[in-house]
Protein backbone atom coordinates (compact mmCIF):
# COMPACT_ATOMS: atom_id res chain seq x y z
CA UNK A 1 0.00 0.00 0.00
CA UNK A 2 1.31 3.61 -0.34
CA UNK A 3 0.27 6.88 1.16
CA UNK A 4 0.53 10.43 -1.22
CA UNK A 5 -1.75 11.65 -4.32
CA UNK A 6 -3.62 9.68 -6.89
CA UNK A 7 -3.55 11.31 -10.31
CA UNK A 8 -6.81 10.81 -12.40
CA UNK A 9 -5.76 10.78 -16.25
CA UNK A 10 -6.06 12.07 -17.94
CA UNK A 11 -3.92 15.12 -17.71
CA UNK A 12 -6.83 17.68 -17.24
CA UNK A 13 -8.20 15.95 -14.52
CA UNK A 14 -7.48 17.61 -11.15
CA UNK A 15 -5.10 15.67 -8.90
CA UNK A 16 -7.34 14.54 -5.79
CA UNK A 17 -4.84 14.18 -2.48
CA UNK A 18 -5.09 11.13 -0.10
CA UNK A 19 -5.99 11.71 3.02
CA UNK A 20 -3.34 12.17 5.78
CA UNK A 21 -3.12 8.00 7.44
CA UNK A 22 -5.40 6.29 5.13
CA UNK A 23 -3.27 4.25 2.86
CA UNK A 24 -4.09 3.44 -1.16
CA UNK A 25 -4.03 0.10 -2.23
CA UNK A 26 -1.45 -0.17 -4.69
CA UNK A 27 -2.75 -3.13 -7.06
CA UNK A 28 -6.52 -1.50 -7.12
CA UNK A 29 -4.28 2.00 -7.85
CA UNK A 30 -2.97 -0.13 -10.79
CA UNK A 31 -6.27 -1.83 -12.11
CA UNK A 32 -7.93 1.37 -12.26
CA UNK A 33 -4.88 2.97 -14.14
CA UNK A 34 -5.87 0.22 -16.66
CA UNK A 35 -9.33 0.63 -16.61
CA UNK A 36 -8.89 4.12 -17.46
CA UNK A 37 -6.48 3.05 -20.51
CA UNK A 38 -9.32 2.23 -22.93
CA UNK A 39 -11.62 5.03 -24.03
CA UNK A 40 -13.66 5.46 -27.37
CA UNK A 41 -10.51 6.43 -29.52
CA UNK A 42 -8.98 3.20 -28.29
CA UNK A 43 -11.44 0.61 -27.23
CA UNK A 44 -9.20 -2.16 -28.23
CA UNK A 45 -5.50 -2.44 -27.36
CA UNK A 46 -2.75 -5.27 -26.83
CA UNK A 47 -1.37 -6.02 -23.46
CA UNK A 48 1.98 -4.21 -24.33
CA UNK A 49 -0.63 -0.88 -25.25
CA UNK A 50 -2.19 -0.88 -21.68
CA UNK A 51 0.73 -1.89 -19.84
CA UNK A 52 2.56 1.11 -21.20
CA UNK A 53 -0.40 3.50 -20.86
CA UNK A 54 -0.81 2.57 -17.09
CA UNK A 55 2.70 2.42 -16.85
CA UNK A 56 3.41 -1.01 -15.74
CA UNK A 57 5.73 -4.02 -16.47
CA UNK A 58 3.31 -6.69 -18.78
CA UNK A 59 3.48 -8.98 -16.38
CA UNK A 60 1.82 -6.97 -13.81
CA UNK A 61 -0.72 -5.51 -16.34
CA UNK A 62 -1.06 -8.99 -17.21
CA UNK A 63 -1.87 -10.28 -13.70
CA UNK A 64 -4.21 -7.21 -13.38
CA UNK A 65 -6.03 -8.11 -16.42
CA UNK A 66 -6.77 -11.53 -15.72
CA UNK A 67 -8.39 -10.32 -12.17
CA UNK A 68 -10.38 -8.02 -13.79
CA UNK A 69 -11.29 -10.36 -16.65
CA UNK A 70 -12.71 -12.83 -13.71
CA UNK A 71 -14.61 -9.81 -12.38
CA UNK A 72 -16.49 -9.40 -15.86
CA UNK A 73 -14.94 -5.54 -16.53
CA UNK A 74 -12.38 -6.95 -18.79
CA UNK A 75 -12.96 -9.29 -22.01
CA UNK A 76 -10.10 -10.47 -23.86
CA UNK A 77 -9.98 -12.26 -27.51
CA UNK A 78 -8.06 -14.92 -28.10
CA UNK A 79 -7.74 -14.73 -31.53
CA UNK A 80 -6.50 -11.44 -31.67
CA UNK A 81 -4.96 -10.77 -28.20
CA UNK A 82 -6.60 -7.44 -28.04
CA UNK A 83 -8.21 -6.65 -24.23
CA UNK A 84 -11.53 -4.17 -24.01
CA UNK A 85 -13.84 -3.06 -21.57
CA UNK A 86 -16.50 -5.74 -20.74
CA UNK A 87 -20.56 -5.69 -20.04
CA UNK A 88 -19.64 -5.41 -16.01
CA UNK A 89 -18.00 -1.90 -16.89
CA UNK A 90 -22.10 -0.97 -17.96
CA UNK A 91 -23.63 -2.74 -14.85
CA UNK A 92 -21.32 -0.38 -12.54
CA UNK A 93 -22.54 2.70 -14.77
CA UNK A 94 -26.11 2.36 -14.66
CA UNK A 95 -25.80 2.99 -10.92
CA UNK A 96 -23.63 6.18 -11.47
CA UNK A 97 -26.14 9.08 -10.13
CA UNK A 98 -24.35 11.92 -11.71
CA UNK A 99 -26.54 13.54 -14.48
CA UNK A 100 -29.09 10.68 -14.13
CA UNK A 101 -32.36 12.88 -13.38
CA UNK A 102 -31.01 15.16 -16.21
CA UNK A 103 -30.80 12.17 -18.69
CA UNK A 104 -34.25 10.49 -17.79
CA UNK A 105 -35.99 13.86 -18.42
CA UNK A 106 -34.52 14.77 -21.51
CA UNK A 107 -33.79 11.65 -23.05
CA UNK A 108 -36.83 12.38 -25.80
CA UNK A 109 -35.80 15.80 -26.80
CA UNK A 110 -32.70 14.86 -27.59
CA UNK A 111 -34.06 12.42 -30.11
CA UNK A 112 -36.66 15.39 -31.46
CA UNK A 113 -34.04 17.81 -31.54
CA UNK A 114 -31.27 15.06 -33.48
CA UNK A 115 -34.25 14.49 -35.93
CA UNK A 116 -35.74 17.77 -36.90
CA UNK A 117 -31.62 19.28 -37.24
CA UNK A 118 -30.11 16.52 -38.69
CA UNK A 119 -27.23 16.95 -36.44
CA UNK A 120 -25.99 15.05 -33.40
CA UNK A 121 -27.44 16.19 -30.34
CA UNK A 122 -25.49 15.88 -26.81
CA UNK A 123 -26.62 16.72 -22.92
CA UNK A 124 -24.06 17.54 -20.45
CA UNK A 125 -23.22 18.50 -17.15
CA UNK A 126 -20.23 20.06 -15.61
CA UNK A 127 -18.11 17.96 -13.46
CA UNK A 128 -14.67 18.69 -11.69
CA UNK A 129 -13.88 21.87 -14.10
CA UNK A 130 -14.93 19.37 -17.25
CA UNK A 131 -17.82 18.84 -19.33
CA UNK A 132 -19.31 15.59 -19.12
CA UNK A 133 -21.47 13.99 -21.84
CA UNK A 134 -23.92 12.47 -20.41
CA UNK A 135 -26.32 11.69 -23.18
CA UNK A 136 -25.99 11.79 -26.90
CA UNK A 137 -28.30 11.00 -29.92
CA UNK A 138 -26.52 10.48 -33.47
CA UNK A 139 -27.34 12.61 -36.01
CA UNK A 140 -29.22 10.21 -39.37
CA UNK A 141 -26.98 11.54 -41.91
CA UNK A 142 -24.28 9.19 -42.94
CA UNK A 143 -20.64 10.04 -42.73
CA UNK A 144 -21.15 12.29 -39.85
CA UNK A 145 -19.82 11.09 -36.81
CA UNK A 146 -18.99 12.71 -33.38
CA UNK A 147 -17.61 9.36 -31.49
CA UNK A 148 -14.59 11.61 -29.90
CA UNK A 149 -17.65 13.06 -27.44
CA UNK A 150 -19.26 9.41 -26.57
CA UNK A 151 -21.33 8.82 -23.32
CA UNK A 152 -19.14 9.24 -20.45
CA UNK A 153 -16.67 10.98 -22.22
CA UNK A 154 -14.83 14.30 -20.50
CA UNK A 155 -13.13 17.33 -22.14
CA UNK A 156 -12.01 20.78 -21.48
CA UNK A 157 -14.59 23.71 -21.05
CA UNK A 158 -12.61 25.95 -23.66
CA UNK A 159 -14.08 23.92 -27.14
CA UNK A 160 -17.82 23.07 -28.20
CA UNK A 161 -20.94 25.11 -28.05
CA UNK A 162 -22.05 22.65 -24.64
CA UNK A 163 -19.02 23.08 -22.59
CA UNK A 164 -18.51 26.76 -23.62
CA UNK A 165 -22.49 27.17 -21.93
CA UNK A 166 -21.69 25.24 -19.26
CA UNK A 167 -18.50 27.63 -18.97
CA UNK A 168 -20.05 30.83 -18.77
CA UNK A 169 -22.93 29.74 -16.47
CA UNK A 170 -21.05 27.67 -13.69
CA UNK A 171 -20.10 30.23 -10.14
CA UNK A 172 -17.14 32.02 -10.41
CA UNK A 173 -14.88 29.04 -8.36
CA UNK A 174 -15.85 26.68 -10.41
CA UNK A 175 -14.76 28.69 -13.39
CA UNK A 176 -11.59 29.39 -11.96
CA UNK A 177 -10.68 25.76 -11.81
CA UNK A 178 -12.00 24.79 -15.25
CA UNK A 179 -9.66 27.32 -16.73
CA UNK A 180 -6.76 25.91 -14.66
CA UNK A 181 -6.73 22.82 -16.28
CA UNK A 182 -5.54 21.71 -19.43
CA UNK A 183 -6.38 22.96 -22.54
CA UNK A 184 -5.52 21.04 -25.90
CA UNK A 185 -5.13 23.30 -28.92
CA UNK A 186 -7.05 21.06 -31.38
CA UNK A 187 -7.53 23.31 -34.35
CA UNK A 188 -6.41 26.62 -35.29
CA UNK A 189 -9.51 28.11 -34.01
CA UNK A 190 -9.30 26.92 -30.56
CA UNK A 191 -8.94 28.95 -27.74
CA UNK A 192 -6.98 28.00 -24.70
CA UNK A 193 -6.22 31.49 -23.47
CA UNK A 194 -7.93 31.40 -19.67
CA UNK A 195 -8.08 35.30 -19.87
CA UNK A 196 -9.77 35.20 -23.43
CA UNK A 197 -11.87 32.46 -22.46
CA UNK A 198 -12.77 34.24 -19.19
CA UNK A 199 -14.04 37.26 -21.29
CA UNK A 200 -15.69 34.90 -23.92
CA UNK A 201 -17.42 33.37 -20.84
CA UNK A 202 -19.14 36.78 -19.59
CA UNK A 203 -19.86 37.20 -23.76
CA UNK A 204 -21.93 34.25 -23.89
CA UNK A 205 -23.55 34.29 -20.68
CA UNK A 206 -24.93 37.80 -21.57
CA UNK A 207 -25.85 36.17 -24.56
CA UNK A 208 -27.66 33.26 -23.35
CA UNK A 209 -26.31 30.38 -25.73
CA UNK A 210 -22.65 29.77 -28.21
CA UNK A 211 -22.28 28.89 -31.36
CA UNK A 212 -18.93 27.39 -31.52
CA UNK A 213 -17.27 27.17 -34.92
CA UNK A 214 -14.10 24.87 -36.20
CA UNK A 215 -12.38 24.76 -32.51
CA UNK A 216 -12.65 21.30 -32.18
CA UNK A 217 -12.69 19.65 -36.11
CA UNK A 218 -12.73 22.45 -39.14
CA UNK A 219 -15.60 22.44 -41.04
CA UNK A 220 -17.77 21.40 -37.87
CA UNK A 221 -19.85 23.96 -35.76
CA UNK A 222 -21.43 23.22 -32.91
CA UNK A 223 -24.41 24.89 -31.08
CA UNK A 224 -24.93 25.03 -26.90
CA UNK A 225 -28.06 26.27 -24.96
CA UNK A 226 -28.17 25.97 -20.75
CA UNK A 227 -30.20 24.22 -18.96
CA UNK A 228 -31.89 25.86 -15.89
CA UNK A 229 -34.15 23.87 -13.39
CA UNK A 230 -37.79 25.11 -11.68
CA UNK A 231 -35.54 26.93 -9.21
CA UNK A 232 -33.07 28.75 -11.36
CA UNK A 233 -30.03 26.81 -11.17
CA UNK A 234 -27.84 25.14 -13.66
CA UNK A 235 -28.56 21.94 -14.45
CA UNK A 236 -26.66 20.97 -17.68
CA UNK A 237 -26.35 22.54 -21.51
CA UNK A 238 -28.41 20.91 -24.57
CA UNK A 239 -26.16 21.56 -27.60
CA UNK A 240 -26.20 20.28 -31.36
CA UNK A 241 -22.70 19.74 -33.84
CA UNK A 242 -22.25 18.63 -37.38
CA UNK A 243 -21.33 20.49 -40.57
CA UNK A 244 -21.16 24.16 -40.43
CA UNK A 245 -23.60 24.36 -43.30
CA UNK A 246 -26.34 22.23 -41.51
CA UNK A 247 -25.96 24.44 -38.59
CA UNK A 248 -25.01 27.85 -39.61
CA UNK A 249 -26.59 30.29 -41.36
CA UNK A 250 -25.36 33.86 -42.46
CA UNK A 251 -23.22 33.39 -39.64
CA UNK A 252 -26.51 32.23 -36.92
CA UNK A 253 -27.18 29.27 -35.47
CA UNK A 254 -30.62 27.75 -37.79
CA UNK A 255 -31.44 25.95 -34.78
CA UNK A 256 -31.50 28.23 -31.87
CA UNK A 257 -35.16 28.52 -31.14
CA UNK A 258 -35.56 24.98 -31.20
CA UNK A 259 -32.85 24.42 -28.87
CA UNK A 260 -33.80 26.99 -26.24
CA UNK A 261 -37.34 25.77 -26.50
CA UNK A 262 -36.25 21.84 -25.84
CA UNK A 263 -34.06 22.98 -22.86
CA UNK A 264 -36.94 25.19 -21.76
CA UNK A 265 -39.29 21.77 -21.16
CA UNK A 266 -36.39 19.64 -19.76
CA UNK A 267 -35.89 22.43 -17.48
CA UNK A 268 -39.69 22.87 -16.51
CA UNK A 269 -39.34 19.17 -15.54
CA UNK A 270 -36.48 19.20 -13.26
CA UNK A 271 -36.81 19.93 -9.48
């Protein structure tokens, strides 16, 4: 066992400090370090992959898999040696309360809204200085993907209509710490500044919503509303992202109404 500060990867994720006399467990330390290995960009990976991402020898991370293989959160495939997340992994999420009253409400507006755009449509919450997508509906037009925001999936507040709203609507603390962290530069157009993006922040609070243009893939736009609940607060941010040209027009969001109208209801229906 060892005493001292677990790191969360990745990188943007704050570093949370163990408390003074209680001791961490090294080899769970380790399993989750693999655990958190695989993501949507790499579901699959060798044993040499994860053993270097969790930065282990491969025949601990092979020791480590085979555990977690017996406890169903880790399948592996014979034929082509590659390890992924198993069906146990979804059993522990469904009890994971975070965004769930959020998710339940909305759930069918996200589908209305992904239909009548023809873009993807996302809900998310903020968590720890992030923005977490909790809920996503796939746009119908082929060829358009946004897999690099799956369920679950965390990423800076500076990029994408949703996690700019949710960055100019969370208290001033919690602000403070989302522009501490991290901040890939993932296109030309992205801003990673934390005094611009403070100033941005006040710009589209005053506004209301963002429309968020080529900062996370050129030629993709992406369109945020908040979510308030019956008392006022923040709940989340409804947002929309495909093409520019499905989304924009003469430089405005088509789809604003509709959004601010969806996250309206949801809103009306949280406590």
């Amino acid at each position: 066992m060892q005493t001292g500060t677990v790191v969360a990867e990745p990188g943007e994720r704050r570093k949370i400090a163990a408390k003074p006399g209680v001791p961490v467990v090294r080899a769970l330390d380790r399993g989750i370090a693999l655990l958190r290995s695989f993501s949507a960009e790499r579901p699959r990976q060798t044993l040499t992959e994860l053993a270097r991402s969790a930065r282990l020898d491969k025949g601990t991370a092979r020791r480590l898999l085979h555990t977690l293989a017996l406890g169903n959160l880790v399948d592996h495939d014979p034929r082509t040696g590659l390890f992924s997340l198993a069906v146990g992994v979804l059993e522990l999420a469904s009890a994971v309360e975070t965004g769930r009253d959020l998710r339940e409400v909305a759930a069918p507006w996200l589908v209305e809204v992904a239909e009548r755009t023809g873009a993807t449509a996302f809900l998310w919450v903020h968590h720890e200085g992030t923005a977490l997508c909790i809920e996503r509906v796939r746009t119908p037009l082929p060829g358009i993907d946004a897999s690099w925001f799956a369920v679950g999936s965390r990423t800076p507040l500076s990029c994408g209509g949703g996690p700019r709203v949710l960055l100019a609507f969370i208290s001033p603390e919690e602000r403070r710490l989302a522009l501490s962290l991290d901040m890939p530069q993932r296109t030309p157009a992205s801003q990673t500044d934390p005094e611009l993006l403070g100033r941005e922040a006040e710009r589209i609070r005053a506004q209301g919503w963002e429309l968020a243009l080529d900062d996370f893939f050129v030629g993709l736009a992406g369109v945020g509303v908040p979510i308030f609940d019956r008392s006022g607060r923040l709940a989340g941010a409804l947002s929309i992202s495909t093409l520019t040209t499905v989304v924009v027009e003469d430089g405005r969001p088509r789809h604003l109404a509709l959004l601010k109208q969806a996250a309206a209801e949801i809103g009306a229906r949280l406590f």
